[in-house]
PDB file of N, CA and C in Angstrom:
ATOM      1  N   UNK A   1       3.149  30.411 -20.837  1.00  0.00           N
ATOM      2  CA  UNK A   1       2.845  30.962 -19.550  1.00  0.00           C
ATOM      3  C   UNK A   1       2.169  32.322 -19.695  1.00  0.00           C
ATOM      4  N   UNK A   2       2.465  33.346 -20.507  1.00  0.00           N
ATOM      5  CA  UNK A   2       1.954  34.430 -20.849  1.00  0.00           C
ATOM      6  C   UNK A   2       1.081  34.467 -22.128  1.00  0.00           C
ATOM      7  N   UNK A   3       0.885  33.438 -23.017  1.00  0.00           N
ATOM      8  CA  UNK A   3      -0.006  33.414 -24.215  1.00  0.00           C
ATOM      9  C   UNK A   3      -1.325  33.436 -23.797  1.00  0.00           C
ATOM     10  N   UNK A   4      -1.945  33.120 -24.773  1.00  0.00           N
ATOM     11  CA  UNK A   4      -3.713  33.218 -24.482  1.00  0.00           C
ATOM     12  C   UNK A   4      -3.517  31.503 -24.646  1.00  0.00           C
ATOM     13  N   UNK A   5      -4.876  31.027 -23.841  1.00  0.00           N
ATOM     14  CA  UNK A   5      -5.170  29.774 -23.945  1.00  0.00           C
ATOM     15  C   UNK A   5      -5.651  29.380 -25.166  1.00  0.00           C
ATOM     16  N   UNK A   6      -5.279  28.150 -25.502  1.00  0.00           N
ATOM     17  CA  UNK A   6      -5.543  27.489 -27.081  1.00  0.00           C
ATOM     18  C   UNK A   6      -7.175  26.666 -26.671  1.00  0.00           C
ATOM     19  N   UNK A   7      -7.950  27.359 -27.728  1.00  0.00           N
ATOM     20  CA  UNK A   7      -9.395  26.574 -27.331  1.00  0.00           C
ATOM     21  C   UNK A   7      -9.955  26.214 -28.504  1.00  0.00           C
ATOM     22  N   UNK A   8     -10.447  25.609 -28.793  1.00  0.00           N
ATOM     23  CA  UNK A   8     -11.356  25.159 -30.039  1.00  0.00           C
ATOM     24  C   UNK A   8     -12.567  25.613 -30.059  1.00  0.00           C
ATOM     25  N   UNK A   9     -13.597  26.440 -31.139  1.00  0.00           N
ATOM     26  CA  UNK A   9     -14.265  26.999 -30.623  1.00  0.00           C
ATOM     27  C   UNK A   9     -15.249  26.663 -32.138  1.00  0.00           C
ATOM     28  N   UNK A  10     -16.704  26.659 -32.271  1.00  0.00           N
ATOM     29  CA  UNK A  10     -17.330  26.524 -33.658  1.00  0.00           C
ATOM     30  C   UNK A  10     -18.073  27.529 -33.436  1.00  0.00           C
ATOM     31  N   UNK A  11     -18.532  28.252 -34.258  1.00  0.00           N
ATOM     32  CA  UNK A  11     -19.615  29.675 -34.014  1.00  0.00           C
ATOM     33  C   UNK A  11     -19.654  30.039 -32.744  1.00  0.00           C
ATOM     34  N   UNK A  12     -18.783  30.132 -32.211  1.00  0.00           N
ATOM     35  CA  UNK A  12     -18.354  31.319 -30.900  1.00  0.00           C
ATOM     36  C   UNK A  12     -18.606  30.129 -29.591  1.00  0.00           C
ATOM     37  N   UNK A  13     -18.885  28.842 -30.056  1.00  0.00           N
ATOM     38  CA  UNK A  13     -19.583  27.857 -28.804  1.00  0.00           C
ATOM     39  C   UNK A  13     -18.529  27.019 -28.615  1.00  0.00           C
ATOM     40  N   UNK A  14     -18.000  26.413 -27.722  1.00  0.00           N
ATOM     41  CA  UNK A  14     -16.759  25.223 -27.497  1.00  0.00           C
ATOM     42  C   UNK A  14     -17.440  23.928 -27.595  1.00  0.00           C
ATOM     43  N   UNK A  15     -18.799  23.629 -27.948  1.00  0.00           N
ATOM     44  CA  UNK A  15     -19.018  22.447 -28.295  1.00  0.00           C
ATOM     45  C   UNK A  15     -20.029  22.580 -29.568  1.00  0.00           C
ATOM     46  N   UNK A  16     -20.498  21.490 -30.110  1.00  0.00           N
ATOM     47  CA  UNK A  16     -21.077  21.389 -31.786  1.00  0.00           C
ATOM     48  C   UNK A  16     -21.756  20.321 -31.652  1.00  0.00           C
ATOM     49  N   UNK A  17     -23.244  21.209 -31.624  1.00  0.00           N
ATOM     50  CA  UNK A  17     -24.306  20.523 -31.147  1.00  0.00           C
ATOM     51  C   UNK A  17     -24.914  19.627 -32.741  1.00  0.00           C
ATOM     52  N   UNK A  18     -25.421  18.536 -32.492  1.00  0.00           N
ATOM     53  CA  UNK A  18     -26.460  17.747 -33.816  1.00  0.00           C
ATOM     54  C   UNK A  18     -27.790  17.412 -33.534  1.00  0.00           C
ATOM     55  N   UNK A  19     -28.131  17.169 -34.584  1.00  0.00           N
ATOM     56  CA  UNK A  19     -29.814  16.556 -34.660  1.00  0.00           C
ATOM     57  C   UNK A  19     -29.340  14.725 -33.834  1.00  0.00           C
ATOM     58  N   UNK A  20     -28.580  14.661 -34.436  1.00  0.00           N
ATOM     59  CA  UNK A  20     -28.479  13.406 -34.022  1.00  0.00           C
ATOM     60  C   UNK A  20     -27.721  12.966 -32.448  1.00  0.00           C
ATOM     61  N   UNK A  21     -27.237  13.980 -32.489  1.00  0.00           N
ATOM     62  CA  UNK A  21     -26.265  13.995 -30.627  1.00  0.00           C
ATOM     63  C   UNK A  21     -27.702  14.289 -29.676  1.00  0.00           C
ATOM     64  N   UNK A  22     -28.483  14.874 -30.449  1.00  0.00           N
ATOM     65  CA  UNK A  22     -29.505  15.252 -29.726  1.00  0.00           C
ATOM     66  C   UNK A  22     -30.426  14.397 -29.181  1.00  0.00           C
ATOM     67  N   UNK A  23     -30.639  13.755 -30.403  1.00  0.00           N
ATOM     68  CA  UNK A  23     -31.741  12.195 -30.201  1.00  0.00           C
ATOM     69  C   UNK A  23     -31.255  11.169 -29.393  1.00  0.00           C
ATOM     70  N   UNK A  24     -29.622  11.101 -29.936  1.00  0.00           N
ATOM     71  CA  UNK A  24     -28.854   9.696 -28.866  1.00  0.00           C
ATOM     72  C   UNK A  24     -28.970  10.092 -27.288  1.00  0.00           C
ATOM     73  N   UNK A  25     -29.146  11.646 -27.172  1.00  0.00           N
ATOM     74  CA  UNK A  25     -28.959  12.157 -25.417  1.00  0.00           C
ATOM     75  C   UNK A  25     -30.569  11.501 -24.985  1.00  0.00           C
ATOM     76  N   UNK A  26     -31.229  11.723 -25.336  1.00  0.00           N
ATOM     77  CA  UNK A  26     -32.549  11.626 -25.416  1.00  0.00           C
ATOM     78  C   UNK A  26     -32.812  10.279 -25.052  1.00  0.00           C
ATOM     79  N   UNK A  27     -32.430   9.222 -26.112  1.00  0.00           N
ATOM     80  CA  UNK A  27     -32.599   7.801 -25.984  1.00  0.00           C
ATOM     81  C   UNK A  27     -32.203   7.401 -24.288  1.00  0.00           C
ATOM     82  N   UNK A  28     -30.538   7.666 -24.245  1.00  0.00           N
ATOM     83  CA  UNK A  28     -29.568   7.498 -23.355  1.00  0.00           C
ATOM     84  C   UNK A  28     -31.243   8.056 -22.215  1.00  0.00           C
ATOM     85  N   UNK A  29     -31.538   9.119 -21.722  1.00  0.00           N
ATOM     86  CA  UNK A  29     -32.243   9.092 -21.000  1.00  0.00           C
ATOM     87  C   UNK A  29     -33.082   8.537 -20.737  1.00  0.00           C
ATOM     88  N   UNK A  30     -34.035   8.453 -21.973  1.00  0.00           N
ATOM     89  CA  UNK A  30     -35.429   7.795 -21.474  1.00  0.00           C
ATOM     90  C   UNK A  30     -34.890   5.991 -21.187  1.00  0.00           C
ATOM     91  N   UNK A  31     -34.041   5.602 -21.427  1.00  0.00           N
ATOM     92  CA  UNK A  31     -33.457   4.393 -21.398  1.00  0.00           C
ATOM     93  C   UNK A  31     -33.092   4.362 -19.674  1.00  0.00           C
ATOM     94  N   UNK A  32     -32.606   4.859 -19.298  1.00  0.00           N
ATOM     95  CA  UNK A  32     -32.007   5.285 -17.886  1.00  0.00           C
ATOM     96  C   UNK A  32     -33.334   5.038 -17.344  1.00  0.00           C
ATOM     97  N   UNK A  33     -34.182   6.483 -17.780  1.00  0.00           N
ATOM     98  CA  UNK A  33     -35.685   6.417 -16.882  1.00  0.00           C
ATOM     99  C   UNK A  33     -36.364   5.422 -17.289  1.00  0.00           C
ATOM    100  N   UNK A  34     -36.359   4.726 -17.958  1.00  0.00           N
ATOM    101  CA  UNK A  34     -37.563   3.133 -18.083  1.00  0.00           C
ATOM    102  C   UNK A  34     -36.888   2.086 -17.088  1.00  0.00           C
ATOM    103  N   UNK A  35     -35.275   1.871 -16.957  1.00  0.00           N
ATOM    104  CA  UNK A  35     -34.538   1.141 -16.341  1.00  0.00           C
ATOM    105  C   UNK A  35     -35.080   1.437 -14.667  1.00  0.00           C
ATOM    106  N   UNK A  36     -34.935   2.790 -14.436  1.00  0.00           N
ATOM    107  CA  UNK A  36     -35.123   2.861 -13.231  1.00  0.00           C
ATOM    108  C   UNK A  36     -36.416   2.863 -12.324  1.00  0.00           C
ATOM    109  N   UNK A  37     -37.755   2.879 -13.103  1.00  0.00           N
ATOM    110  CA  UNK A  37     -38.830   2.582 -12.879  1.00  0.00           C
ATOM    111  C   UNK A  37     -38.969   1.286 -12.920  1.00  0.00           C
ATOM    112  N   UNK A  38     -38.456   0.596 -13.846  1.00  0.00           N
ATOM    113  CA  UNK A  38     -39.086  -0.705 -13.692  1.00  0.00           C
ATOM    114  C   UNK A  38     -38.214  -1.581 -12.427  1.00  0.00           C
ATOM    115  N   UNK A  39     -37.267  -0.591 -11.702  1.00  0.00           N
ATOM    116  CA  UNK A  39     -36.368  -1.535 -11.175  1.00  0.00           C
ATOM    117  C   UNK A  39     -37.068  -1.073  -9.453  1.00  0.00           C
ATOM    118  N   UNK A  40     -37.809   0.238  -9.823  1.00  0.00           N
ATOM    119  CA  UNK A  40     -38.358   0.861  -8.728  1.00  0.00           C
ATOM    120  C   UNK A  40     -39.863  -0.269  -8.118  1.00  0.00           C
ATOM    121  N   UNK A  41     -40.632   0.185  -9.509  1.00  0.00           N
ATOM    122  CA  UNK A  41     -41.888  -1.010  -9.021  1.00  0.00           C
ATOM    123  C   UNK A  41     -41.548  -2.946  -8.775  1.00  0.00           C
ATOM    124  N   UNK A  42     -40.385  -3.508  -9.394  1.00  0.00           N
ATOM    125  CA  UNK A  42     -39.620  -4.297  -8.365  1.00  0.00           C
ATOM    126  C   UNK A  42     -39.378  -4.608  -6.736  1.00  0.00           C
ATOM    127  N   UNK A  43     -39.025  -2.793  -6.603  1.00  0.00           N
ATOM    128  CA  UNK A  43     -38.803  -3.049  -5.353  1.00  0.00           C
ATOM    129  C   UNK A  43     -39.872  -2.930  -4.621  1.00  0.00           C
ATOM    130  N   UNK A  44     -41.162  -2.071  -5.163  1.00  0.00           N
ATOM    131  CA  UNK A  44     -42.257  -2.102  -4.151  1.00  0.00           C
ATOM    132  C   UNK A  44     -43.272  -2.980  -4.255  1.00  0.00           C
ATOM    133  N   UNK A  45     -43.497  -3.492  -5.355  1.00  0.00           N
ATOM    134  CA  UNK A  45     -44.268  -5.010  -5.473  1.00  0.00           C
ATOM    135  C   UNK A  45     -43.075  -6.356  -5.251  1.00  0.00           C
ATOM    136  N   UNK A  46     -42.124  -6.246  -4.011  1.00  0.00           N
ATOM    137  CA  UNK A  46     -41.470  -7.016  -3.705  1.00  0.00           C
ATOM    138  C   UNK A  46     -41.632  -8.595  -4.815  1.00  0.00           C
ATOM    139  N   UNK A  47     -41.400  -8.181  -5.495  1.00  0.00           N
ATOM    140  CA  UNK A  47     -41.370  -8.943  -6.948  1.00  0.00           C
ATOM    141  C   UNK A  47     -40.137  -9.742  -6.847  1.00  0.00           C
ATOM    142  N   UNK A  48     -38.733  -9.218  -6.177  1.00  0.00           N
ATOM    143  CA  UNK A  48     -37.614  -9.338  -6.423  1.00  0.00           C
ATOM    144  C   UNK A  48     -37.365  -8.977  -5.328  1.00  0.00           C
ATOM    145  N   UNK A  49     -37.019 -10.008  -4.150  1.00  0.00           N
ATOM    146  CA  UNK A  49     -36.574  -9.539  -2.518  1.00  0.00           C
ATOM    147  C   UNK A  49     -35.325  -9.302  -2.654  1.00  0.00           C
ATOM    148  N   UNK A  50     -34.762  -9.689  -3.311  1.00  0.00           N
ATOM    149  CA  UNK A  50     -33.407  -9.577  -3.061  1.00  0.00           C
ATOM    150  C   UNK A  50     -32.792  -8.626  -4.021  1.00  0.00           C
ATOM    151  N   UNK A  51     -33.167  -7.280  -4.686  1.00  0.00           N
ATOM    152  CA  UNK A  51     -33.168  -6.459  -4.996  1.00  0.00           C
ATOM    153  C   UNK A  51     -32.034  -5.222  -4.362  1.00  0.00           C
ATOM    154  N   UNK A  52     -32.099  -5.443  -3.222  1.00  0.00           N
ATOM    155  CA  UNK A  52     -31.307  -4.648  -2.752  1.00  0.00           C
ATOM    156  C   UNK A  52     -29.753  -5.531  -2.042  1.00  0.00           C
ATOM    157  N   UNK A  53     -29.695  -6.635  -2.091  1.00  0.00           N
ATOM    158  CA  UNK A  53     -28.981  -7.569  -1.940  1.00  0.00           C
ATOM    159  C   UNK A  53     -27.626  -7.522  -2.902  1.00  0.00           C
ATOM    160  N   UNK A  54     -26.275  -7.081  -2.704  1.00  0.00           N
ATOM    161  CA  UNK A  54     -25.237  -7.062  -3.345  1.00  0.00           C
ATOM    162  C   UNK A  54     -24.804  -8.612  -3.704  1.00  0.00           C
ATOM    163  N   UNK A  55     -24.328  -9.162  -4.649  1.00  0.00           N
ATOM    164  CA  UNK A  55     -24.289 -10.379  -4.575  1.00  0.00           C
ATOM    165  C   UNK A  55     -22.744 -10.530  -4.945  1.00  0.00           C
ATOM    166  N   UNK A  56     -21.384 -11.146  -4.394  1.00  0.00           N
ATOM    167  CA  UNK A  56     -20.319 -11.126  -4.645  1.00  0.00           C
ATOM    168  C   UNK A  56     -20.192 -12.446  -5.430  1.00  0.00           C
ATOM    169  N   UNK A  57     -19.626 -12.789  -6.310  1.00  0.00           N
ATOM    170  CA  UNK A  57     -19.454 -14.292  -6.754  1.00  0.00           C
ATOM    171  C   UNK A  57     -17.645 -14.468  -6.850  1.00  0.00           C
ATOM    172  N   UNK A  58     -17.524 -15.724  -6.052  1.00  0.00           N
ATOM    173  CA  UNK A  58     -15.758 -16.070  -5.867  1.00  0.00           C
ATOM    174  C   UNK A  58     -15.346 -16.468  -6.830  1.00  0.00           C
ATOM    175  N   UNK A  59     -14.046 -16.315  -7.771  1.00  0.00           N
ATOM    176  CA  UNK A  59     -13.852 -17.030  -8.561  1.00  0.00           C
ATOM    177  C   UNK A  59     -12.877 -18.226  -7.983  1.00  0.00           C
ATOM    178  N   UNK A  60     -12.805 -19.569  -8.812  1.00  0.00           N
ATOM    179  CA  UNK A  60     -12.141 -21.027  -7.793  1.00  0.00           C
ATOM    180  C   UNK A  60     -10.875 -20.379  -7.199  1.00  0.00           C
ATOM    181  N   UNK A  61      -9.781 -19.654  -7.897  1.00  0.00           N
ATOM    182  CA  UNK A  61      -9.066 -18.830  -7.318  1.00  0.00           C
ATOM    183  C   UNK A  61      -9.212 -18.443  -5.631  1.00  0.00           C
ATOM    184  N   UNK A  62      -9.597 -17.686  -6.085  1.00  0.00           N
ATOM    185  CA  UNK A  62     -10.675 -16.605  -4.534  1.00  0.00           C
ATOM    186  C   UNK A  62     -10.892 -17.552  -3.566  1.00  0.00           C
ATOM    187  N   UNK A  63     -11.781 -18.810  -4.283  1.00  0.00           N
ATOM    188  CA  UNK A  63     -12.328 -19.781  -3.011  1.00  0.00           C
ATOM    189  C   UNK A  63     -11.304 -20.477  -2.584  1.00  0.00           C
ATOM    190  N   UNK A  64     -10.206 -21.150  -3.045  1.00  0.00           N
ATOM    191  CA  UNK A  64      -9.052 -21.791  -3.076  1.00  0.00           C
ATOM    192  C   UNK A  64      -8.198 -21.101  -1.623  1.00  0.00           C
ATOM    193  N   UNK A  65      -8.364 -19.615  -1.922  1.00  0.00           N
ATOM    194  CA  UNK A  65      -7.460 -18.452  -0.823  1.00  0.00           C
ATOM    195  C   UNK A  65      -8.382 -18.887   0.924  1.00  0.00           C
ATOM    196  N   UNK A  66      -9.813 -19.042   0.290  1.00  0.00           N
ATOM    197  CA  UNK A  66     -10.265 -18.909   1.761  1.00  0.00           C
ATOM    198  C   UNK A  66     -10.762 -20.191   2.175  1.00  0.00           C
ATOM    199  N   UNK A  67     -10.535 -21.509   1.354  1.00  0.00           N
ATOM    200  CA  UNK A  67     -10.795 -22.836   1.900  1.00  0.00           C
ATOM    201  C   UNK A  67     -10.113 -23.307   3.093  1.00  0.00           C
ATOM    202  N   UNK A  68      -8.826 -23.019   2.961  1.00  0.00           N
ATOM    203  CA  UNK A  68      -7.998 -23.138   4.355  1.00  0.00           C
ATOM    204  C   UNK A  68      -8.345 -22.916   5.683  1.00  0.00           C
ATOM    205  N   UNK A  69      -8.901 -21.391   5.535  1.00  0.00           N
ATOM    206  CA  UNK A  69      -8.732 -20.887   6.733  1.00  0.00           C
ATOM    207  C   UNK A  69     -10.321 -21.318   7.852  1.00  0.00           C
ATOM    208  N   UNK A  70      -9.868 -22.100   8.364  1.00  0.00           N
ATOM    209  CA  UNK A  70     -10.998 -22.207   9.431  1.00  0.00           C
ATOM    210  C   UNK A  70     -10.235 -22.184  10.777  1.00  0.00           C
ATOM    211  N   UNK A  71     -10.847 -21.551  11.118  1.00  0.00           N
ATOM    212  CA  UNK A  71     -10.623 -20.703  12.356  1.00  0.00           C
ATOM    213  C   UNK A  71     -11.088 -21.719  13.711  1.00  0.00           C
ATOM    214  N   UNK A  72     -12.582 -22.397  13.455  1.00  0.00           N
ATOM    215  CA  UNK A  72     -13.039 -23.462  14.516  1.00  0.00           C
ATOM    216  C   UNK A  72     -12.262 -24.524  14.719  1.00  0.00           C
ATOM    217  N   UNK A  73     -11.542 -24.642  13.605  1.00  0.00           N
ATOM    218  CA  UNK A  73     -10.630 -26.335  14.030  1.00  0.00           C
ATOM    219  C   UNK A  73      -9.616 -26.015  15.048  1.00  0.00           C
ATOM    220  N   UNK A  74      -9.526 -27.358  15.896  1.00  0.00           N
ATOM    221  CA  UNK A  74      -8.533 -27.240  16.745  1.00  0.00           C
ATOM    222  C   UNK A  74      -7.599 -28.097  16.387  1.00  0.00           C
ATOM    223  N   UNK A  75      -6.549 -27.257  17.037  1.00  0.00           N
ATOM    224  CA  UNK A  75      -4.592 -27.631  16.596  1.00  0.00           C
ATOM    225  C   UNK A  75      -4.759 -29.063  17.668  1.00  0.00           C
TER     226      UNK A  75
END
């Protein structure tokens, strides 16, 4: 409660930077940005209408729960 906080620290910095952490950040991005362009000109050369379309899929389970229920039939 009264100590100093315990920190891990490498040449005065709390994180420890690489050549190689560097390149993977890099990839990770331009990977992101190629993904999201190509998903962009998709949507404006309506290439893919249904692009913005969430698609849920039931598993037999799931469908099993809501086969029953119909509401139009009469008692």
């Amino acid at each position: 409660m009264f100590g100093h906080p315990v920190t891990v620290t490498y040449n005065g910095s709390d994180s420890f930077k690489t050549k190689l952490g560097t390149l993977c950040s890099f990839g990770v991005y331009i990977l992101i940005f190629v993904y999201m362009v190509l998903r962009l000109c998709e949507l404006a050369y309506m290439q893919d209408p249904n692009v913005l379309i969430i698609r849920k899929t039931l598993l037999s389970h799931q469908k099993a729960l809501i086969a029953p229920l119909n509401l139009d039939e009469n008692l």
